[in-house]
Protein backbone atom coordinates (compact mmCIF):
# COMPACT_ATOMS: atom_id res chain seq x y z
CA UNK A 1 19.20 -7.12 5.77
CA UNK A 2 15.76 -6.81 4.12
CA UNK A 3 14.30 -4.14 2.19
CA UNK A 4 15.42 -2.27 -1.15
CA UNK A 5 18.31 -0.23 -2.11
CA UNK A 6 17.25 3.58 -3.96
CA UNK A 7 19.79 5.44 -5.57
CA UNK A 8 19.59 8.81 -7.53
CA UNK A 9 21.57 11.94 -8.74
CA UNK A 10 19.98 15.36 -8.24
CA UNK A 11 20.80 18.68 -8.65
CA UNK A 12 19.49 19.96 -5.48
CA UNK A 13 18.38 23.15 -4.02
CA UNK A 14 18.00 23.95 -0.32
CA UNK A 15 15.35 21.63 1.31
CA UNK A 16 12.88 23.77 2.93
CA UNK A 17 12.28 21.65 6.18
CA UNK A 18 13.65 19.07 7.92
CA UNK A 19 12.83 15.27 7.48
CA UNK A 20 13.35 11.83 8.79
CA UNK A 21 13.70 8.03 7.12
CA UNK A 22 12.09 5.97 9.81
CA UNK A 23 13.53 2.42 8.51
CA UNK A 24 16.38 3.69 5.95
CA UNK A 25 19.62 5.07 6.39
CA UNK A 26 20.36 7.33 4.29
CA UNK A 27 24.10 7.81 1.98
CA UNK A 28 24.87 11.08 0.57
CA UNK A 29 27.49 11.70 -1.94
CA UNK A 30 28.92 15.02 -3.28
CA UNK A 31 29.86 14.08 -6.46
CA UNK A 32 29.74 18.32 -7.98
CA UNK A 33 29.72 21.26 -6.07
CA UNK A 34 29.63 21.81 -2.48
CA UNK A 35 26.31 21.72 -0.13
CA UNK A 36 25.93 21.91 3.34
CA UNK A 37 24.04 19.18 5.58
CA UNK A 38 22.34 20.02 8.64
CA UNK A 39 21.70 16.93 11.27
CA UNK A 40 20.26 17.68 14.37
CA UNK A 41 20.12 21.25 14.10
CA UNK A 42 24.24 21.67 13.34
CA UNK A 43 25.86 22.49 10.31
CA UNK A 44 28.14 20.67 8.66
CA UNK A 45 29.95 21.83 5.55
CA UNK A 46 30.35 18.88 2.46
CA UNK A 47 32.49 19.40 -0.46
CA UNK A 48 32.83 17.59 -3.46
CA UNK A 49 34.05 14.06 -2.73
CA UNK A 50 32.75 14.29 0.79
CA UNK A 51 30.10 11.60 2.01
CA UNK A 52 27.96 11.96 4.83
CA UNK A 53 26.12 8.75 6.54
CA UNK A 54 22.34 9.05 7.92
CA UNK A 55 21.34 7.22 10.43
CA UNK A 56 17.36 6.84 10.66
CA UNK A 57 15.32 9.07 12.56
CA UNK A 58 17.75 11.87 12.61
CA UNK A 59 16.28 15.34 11.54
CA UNK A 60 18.29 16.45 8.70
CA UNK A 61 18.10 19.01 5.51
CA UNK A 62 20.63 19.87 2.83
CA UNK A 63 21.29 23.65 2.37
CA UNK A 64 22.49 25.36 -0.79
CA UNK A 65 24.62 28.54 -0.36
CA UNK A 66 25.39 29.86 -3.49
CA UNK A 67 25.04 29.09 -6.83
CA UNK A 68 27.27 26.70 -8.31
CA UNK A 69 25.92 23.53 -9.62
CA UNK A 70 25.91 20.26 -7.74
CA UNK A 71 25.15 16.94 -8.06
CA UNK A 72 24.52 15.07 -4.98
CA UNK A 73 24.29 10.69 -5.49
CA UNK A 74 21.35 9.82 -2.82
CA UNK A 75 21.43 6.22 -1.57
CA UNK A 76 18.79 5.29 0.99
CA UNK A 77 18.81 1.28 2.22
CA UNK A 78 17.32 -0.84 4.90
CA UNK A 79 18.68 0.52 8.26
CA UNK A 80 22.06 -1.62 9.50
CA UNK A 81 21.48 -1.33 13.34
């Protein structure tokens, strides 16, 4: 596997549009808070604790319903496939 490793905490509010990693997958970790993840155009509910794994090229946004604070740990790495 070639290719860096990013990782980052952020507060995050709802992305606005939908967007793609063409070479990275992408690791999301709820670490405070809850946030929902759309992939694909379906909704999936995350709560703290809860991972989610991004393939690349899939469509995805986060969405923010409410307003309790989160913290979400983003890593994004060379693709595995």
């Amino acid at each position: 596997m070639k290719g860096n490793f990013i990782f980052y905490i952020q507060y995050i509010s709802t992305t606005e549009s939908h967007y793609s990693h063409n070479d990275k997958e992408e690791i999301a970790v709820v670490m405070k808070g809850q946030v929902y993840v759309e992939l694909e155009g379906v909704e999936y509910f995350l709560d703290e604790g809860d991972v989610v794994r991004i393939p690349p090229n899939v469509r995805h946004r986060f969405l923010i319903k409410g307003n309790q604070p989160n913290h979400i740990l983003f890593v994004l790495m060379p693709s595995l496939a």
